[in-house]
Protein backbone atom coordinates (compact mmCIF):
# COMPACT_ATOMS: atom_id res chain seq x y z
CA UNK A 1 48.59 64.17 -29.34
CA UNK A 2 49.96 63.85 -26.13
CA UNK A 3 46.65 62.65 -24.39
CA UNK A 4 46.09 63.53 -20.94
CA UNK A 5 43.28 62.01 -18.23
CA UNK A 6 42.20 65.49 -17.11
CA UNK A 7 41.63 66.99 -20.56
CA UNK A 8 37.94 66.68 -22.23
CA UNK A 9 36.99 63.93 -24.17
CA UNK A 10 34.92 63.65 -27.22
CA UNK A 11 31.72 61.30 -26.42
CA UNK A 12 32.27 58.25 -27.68
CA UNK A 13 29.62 56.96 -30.43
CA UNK A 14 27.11 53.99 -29.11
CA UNK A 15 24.69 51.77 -30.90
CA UNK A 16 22.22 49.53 -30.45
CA UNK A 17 22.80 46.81 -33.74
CA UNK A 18 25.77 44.74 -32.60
CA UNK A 19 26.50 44.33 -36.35
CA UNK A 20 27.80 48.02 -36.78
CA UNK A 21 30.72 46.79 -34.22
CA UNK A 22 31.66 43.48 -35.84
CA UNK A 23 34.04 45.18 -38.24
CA UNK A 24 35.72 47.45 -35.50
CA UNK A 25 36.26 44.32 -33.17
CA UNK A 26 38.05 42.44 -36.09
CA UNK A 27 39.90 45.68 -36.42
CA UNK A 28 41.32 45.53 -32.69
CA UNK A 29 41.82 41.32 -33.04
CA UNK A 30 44.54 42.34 -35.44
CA UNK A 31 45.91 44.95 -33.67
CA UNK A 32 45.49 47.54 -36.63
CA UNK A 33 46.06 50.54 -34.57
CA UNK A 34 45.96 53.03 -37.40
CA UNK A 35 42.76 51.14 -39.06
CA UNK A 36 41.06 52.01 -35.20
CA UNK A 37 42.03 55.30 -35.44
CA UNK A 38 40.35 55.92 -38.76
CA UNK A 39 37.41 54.40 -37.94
CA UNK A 40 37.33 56.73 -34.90
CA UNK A 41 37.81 59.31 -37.17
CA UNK A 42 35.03 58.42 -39.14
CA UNK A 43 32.37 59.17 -36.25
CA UNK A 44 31.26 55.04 -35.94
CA UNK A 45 30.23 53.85 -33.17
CA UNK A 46 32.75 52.43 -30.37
CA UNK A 47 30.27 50.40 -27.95
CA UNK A 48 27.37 49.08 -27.28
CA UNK A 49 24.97 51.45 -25.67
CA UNK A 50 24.51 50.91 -21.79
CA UNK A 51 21.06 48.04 -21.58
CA UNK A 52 21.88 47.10 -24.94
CA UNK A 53 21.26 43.15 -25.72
CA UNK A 54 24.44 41.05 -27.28
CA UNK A 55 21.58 38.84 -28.63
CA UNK A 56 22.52 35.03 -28.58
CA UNK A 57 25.90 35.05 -28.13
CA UNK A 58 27.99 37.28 -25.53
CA UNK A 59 30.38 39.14 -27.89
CA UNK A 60 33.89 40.70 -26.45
CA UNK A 61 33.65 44.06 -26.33
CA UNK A 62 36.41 46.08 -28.23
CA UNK A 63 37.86 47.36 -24.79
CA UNK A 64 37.70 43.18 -23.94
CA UNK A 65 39.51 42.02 -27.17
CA UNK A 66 42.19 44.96 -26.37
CA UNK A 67 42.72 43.80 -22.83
CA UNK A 68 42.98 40.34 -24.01
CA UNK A 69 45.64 41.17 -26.77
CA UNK A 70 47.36 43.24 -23.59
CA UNK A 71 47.40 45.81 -26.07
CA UNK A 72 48.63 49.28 -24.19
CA UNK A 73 48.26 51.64 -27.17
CA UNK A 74 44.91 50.33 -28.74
CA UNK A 75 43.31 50.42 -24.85
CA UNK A 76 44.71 54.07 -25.08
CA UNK A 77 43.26 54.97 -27.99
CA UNK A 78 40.48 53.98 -27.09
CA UNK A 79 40.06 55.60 -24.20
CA UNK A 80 41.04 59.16 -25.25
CA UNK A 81 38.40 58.86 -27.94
CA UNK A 82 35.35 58.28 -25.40
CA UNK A 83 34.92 54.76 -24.56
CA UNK A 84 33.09 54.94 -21.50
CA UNK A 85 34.60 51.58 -19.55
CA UNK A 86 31.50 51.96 -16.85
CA UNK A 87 29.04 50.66 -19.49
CA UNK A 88 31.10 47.21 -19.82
CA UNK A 89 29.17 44.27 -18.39
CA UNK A 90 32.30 43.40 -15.89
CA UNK A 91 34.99 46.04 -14.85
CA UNK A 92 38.05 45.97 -17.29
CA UNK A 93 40.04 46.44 -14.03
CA UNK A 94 39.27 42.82 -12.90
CA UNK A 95 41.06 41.75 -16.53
CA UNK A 96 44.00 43.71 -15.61
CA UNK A 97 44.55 42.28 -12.17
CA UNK A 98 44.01 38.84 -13.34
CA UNK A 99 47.03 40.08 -16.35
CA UNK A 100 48.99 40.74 -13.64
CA UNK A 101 49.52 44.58 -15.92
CA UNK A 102 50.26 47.20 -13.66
CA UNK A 103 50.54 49.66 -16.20
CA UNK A 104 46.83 48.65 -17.72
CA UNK A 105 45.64 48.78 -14.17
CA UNK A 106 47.31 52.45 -13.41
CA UNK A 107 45.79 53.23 -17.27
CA UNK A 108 42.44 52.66 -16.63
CA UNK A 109 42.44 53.94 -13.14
CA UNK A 110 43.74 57.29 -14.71
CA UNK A 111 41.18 57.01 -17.35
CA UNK A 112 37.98 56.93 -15.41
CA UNK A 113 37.44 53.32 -14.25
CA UNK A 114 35.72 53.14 -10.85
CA UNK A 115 37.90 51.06 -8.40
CA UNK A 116 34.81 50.18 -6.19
CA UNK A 117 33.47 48.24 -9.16
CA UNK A 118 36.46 45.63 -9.17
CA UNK A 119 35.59 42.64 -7.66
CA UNK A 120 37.48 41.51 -4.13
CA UNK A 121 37.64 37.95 -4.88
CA UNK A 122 39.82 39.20 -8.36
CA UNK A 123 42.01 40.93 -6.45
CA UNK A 124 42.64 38.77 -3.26
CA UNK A 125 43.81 36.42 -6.13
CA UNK A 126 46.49 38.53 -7.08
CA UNK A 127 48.19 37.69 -3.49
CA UNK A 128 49.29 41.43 -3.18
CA UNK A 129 49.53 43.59 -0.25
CA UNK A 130 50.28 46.51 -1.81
CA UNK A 131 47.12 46.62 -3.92
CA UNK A 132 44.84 45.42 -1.08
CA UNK A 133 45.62 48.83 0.25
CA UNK A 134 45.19 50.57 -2.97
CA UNK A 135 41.55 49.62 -3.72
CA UNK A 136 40.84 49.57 0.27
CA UNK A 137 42.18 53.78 0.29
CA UNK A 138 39.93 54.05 -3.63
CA UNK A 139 37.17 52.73 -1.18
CA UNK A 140 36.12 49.45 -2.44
CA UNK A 141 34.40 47.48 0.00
CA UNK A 142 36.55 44.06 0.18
CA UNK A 143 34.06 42.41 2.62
CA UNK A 144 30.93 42.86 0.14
CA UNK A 145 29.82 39.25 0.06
CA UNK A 146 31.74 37.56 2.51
CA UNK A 147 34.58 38.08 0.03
CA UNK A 148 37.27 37.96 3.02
CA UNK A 149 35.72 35.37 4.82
CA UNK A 150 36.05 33.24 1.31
CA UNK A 151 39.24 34.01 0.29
CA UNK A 152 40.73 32.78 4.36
CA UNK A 153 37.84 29.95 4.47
CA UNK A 154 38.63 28.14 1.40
CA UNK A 155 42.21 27.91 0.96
CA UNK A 156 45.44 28.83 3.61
CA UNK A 157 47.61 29.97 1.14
CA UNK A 158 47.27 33.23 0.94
CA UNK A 159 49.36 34.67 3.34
CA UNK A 160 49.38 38.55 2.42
CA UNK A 161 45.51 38.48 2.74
CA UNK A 162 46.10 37.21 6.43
CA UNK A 163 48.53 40.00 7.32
CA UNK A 164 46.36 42.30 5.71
CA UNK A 165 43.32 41.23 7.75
CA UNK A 166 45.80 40.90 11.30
CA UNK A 167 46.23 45.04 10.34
CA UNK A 168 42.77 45.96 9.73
CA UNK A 169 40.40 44.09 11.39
CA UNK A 170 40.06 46.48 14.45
CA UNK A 171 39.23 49.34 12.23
CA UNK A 172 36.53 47.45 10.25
CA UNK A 173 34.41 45.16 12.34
CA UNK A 174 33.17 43.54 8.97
CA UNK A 175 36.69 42.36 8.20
CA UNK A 176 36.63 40.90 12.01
CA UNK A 177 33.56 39.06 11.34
CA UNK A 178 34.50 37.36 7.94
CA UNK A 179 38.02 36.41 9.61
CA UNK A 180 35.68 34.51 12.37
CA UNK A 181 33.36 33.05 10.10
CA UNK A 182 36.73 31.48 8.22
CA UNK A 183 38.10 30.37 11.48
CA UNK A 184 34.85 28.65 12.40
CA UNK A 185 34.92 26.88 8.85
CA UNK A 186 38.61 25.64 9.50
CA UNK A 187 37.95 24.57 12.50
CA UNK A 188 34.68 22.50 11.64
CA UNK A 189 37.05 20.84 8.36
CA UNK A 190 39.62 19.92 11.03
CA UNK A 191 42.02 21.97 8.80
CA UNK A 192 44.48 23.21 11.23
CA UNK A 193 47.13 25.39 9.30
CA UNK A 194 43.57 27.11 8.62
CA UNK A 195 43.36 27.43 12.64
CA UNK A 196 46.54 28.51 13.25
CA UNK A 197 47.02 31.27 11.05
CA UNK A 198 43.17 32.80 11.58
CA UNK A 199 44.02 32.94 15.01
CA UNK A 200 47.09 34.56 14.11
CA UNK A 201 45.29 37.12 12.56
CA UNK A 202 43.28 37.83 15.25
CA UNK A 203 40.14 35.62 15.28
CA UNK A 204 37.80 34.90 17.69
CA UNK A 205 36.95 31.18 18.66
CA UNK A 206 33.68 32.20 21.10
CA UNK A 207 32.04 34.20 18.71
CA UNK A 208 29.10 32.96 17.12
CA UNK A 209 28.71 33.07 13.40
CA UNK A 210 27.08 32.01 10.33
CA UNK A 211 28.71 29.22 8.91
CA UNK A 212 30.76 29.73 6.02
CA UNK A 213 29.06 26.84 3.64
CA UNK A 214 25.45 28.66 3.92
CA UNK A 215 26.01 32.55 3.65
CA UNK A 216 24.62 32.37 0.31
CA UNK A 217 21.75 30.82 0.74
CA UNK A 218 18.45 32.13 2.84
CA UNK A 219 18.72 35.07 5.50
CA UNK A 220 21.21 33.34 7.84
CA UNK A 221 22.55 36.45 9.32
CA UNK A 222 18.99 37.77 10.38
CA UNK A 223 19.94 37.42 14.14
CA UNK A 224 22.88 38.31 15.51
CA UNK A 225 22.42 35.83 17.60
CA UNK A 226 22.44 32.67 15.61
CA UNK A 227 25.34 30.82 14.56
CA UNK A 228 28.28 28.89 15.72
CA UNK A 229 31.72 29.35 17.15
CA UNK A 230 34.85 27.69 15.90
CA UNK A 231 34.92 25.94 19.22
CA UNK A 232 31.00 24.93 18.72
CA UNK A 233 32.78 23.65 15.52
CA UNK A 234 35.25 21.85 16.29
CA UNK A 235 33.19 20.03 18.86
CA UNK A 236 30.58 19.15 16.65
CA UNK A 237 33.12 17.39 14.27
CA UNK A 238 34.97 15.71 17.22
CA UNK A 239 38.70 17.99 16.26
CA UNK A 240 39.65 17.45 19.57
CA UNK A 241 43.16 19.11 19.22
CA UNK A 242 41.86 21.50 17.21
CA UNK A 243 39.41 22.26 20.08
CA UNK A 244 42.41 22.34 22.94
CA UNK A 245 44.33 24.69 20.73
CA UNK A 246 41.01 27.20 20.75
CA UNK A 247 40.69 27.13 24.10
CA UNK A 248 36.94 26.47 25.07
CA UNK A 249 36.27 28.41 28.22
CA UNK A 250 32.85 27.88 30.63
CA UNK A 251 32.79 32.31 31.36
CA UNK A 252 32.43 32.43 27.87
CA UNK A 253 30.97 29.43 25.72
CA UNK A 254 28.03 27.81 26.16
CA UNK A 255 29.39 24.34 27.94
CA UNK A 256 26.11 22.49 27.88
CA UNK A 257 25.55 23.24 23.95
CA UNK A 258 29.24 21.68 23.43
CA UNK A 259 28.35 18.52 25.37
CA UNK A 260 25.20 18.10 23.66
CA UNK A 261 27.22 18.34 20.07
CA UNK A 262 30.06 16.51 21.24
CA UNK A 263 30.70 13.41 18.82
CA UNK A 264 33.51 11.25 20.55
CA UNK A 265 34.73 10.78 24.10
CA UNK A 266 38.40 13.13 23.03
CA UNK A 267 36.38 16.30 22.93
CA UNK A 268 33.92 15.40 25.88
CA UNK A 269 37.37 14.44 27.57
CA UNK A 270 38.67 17.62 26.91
CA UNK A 271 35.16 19.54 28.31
CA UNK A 272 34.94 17.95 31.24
CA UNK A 273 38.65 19.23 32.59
CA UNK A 274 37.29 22.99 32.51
CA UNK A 275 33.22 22.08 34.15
CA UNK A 276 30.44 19.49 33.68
CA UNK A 277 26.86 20.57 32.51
CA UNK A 278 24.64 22.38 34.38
CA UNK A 279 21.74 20.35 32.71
CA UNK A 280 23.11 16.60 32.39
CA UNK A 281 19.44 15.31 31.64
CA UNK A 282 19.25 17.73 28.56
CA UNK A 283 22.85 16.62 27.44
CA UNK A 284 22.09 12.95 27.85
CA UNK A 285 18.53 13.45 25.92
CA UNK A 286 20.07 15.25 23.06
CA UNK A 287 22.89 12.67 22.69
CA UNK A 288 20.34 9.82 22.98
CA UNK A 289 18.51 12.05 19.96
CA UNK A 290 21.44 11.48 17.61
CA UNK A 291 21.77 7.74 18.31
CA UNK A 292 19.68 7.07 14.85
CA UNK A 293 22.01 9.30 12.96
CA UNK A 294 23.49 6.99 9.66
CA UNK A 295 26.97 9.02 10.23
CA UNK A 296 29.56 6.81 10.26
CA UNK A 297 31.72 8.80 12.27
CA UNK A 298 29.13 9.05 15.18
CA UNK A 299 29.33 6.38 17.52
CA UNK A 300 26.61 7.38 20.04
CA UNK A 301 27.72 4.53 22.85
CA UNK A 302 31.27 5.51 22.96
CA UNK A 303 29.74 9.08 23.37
CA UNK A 304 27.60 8.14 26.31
CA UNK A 305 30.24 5.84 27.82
CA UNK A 306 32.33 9.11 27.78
CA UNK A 307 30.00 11.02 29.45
CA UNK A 308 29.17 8.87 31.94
CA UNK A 309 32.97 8.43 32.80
CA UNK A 310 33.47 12.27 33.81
CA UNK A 311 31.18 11.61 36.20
CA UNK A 312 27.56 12.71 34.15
CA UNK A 313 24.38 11.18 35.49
CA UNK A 314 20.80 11.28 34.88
CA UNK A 315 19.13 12.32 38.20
CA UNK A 316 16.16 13.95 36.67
CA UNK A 317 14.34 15.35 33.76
CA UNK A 318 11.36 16.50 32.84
CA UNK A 319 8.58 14.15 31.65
CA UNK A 320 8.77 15.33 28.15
CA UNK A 321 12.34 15.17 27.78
CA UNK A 322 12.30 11.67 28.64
CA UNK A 323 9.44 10.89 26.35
CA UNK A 324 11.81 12.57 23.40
CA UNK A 325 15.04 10.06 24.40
CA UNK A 326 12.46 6.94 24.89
CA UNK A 327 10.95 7.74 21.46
CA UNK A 328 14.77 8.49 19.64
CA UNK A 329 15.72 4.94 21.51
CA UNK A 330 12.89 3.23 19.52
CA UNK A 331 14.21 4.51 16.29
CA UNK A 332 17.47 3.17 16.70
CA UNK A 333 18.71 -0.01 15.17
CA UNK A 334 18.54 -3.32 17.79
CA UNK A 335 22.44 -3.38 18.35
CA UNK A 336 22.54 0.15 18.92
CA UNK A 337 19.65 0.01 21.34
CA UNK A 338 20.94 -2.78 23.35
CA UNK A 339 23.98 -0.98 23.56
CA UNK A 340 22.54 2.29 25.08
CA UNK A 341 20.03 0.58 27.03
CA UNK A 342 23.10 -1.27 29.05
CA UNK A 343 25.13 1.64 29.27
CA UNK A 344 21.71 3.54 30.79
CA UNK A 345 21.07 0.83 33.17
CA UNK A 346 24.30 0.67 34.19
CA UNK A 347 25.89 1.71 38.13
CA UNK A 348 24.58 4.73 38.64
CA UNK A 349 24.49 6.24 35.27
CA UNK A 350 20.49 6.70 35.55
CA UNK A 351 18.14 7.53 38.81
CA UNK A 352 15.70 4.83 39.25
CA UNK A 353 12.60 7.84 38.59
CA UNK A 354 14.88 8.10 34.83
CA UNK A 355 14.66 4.55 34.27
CA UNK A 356 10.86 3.54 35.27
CA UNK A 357 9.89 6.77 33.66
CA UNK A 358 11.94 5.59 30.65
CA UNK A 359 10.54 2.41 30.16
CA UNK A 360 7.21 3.29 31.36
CA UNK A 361 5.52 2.34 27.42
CA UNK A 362 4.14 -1.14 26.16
CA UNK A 363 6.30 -0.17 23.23
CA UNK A 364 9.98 0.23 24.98
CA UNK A 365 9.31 -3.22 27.32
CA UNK A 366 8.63 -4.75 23.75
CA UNK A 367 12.39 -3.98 22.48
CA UNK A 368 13.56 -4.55 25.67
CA UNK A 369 12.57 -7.84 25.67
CA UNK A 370 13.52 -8.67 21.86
CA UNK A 371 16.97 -7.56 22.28
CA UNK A 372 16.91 -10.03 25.43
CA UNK A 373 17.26 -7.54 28.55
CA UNK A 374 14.62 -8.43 30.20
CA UNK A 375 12.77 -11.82 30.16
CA UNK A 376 9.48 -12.72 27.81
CA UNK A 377 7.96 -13.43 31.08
CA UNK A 378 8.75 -10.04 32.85
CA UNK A 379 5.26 -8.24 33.71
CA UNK A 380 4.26 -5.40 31.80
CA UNK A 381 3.47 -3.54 34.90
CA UNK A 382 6.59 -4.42 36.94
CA UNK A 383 8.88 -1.89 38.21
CA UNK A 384 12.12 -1.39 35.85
CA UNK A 385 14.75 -2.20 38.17
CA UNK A 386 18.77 -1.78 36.72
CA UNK A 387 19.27 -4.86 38.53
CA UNK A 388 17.30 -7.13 36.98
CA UNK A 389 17.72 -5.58 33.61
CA UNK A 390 21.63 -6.00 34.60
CA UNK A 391 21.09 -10.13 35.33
CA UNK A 392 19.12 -10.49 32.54
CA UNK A 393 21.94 -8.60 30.41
C-alpha cells in the first residue's frame, strides 16, 4: 500500500520461454488490474530475462502494452512489484514523450528509468524547452549522433530547439558544431528560413564541417580539417543571396576554393567585390574540369564568361595543370567545346604560352578543326595564335 520509489522492491520474476508471458500480456491488454495483481502474487514471471530471444515475432512487452493502453495504475503496479524497465529493448521513457504523459514520464523517472537512455531525436520531437533542460541537467547527451545537427538540418520548425541551442552552444562545443553542420546543410539546399534562424542561433558560416547528408556513413569526421563551410556551400550550389547574407570574407575563407566551386556568374559576381584569386590558372583549370559534368544546372561557359568579366586571366600555369584542362576539354561535348574554346581564345582571357601550350596535342588541333575554329588546312605544327583561331571563329 502506499508505494513509494525509495522503499525496496521485491525482484521481479524473469524467464526465458516467451510462452509463460502470453497469458500475463493478455491480462494487461484488458486492463484487468486485479487479475495482474494476482498473478504477481502468484510468484510468475513478469519479463523476459535481459539477452532473452522474442523468437520470430517481436512481442510487446507487458510494460509496452501498459504504456500503450496509457494505463497509470497497471504501469504502477508493475513497477512496485520489480519490473526492471532497463532490460526493455527501447526505453519506456521514449513512449511517454511521444504520449505526450507527463505524469508517465515523472513515473518512470521516479521509478528507476535511466534518462540518458532516452533517445534525443524522441524528445526534440516533443518541441519542449522545458524538457530539453530536464534530460540535459539528468545528463543525457543530446548531441550523441548528430542528433542536434538533425533535428535543425532537416526541418525549420522547431523553434524551441533553436533557442535552446542559441543558450547552450558556448558551454558545449558539440552543440556548436551540430548547429554548423545544419547551417552548412541549409545553406547548400538554398533553404533560407534554415539560414536565417541557424545564424540566429549562433552559427558559424567559415567553419568547416562534415556535411550533414554523409555523417552516417564512413569516418568523415577523421580530420578536423576536412569539410565544408556554409559559405563553401552555398557557393557550390550557386545560392547567391544566400551566400551575401553569410558574408564570405577573404581573412577568413578560402577565396580560391570558392571560385573554383562557383557554379554561375551571381556567386562569382558576388566573390569578386571582396578579392580575385591568388591562383587564377588553378581556378580556370578546375572550372574547365567540370565542363563534362551532365548537371543541368551547371553551365560551365556562363561560368567562365563570369570569370573572365571580373577581370580573371590565364597568364600562366604549370605544364601539368594545363595538360588536366586540355584533357577535361576533350571530354566535353562539341558545342560545349566550341564554346569554351572561344571564350579561351578570346581578348586577353589566355597568355599566348596558355594557349600554344594548350593546344600543343595532335588530339586538341583535331577538335579544333571539327568544330570549325581553325581551318582543315592549318599545319599541325603552326603556332596557335587567338587571332587566327578568332577569324576562323
Amino acid at each position: 500500500m502506499d508505494p513509494k520509489p525509495q522503499s525496496d522492491r521485491p525482484s521481479g520474476r524473469r524467464t526465458d520461454d516467451l510462452g509463460e508471458l502470453e497469458e500475463l500480456h493478455g491480462l494487461c491488454r484488458l486492463g484487468r488490474l486485479y487479475d495482474v495483481e494476482r498473478w504477481i502474487r502468484q510468484g510468475k514471471p513478469l519479463q523476459l530475462a535481459a539477452g532473452a530471444t522474442h523468437g520470430r515475432r517481436r512481442t510487446r512487452s507487458a510494460l509496452e502494452i501498459a504504456l500503450d493502453r496509457q494505463d497509470h495504475a497497471l504501469i504502477l503496479l508493475l513497477l512496485v512489484n520489480g519490473y526492471d524497465a532497463e532490460i526493455e529493448s527501447e526505453s519506456p521513457l521514449n513512449a511517454a514523450l511521444r504520449l505526450r504523459r507527463m505524469d508517465l514520464l515523472d513515473l518512470l523517472l521516479d521509478w528507476g528509468a535511466d534518462p540518458k537512455r532516452v533517445s534525443p531525436d524522441t524528445l526534440f520531437e516533443t518541441y519542449t524547452t522545458s524538457l530539453f533542460e530536464r534530460f540535459r541537467a539528468l545528463g543525457l547527451d543530446l548531441t550523441a549522433g548528430h542528433s542536434v545537427a538533425y533535428a535543425l538540418g532537416e526541418h525549420t520548425s522547431n523553434k524551441p530547439l533553436f533557442g535552446f541551442v542559441k543558450r547552450h552552444r558556448t558551454e558545449d562545443p558539440r552543440i556548436q558544431s551540430d548547429l554548423n553542420i545544419a547551417l552548412a546543410h541549409h545553406a547548400g539546399e538554398g533553404n533560407e528560413k534554415g539560414v536565417m534562424l541557424c545564424l540566429w542561433a549562433g552559427g558559424d558560416p567559415h567553419a568547416l564541417v562534415p556535411s550533414l547528408r554523409y555523417l552516417g556513413y564512413g569516418d568523415v569526421e577523421s580530420d578536423e580539417d576536412e569539410g565544408s563551410s556554409a559559405i563553401h556551400m552555398a557557393c557550390i550550389h550557386g545560392h547567391a543571396g544566400i551566400l551575401e547574407r553569410l558574408g564570405p570574407d577573404p581573412m577568413r575563407d578560402d577565396y580560391d576554393s570558392l571560385y573554383c566551386w562557383a557554379t554561375n556568374e551571381k556567386t562569382i559576381a558576388l566573390l569578386a567585390r571582396s578579392a580575385l584569386p591568388r591562383d587564377p590558372g588553378k581556378v580556370i583549370s578546375l572550372q574547365l574540369a567540370r565542363a563534362g559534368w551532365p548537371f543541368h544546372d551547371f553551365r560551365p561557359s556562363e561560368t567562365l564568361r563570369a570569370l573572365f568579366e571580373v577581370g580573371i586571366r590565364w597568364r600562366t600555369s604549370p605544364v601539368q595543370e594545363i595538360a588536366n584542362a586540355r584533357r577535361d576539354l576533350l571530354r566535353c561535348s562539341d558545342y560545349v567545346f566550341s564554346e569554351l574554346m572561344r571564350l579561351l581564345t578570346a581578348e586577353d582571357h589566355c597568355s599566348s604560352e596558355v594557349l600554344a601550350e594548350l593546344a600543343r596535342t595532335p588530339s586538341i588541333r583535331q577538335r579544333l578543326k571539327k568544330v570549325g575554329l581553325i581551318p582543315e588546312t592549318w599545319p599541325s605544327r603552326s603556332v596557335f595564335n587567338r587571332s587566327r583561331t578568332s577569324k576562323t571563329a
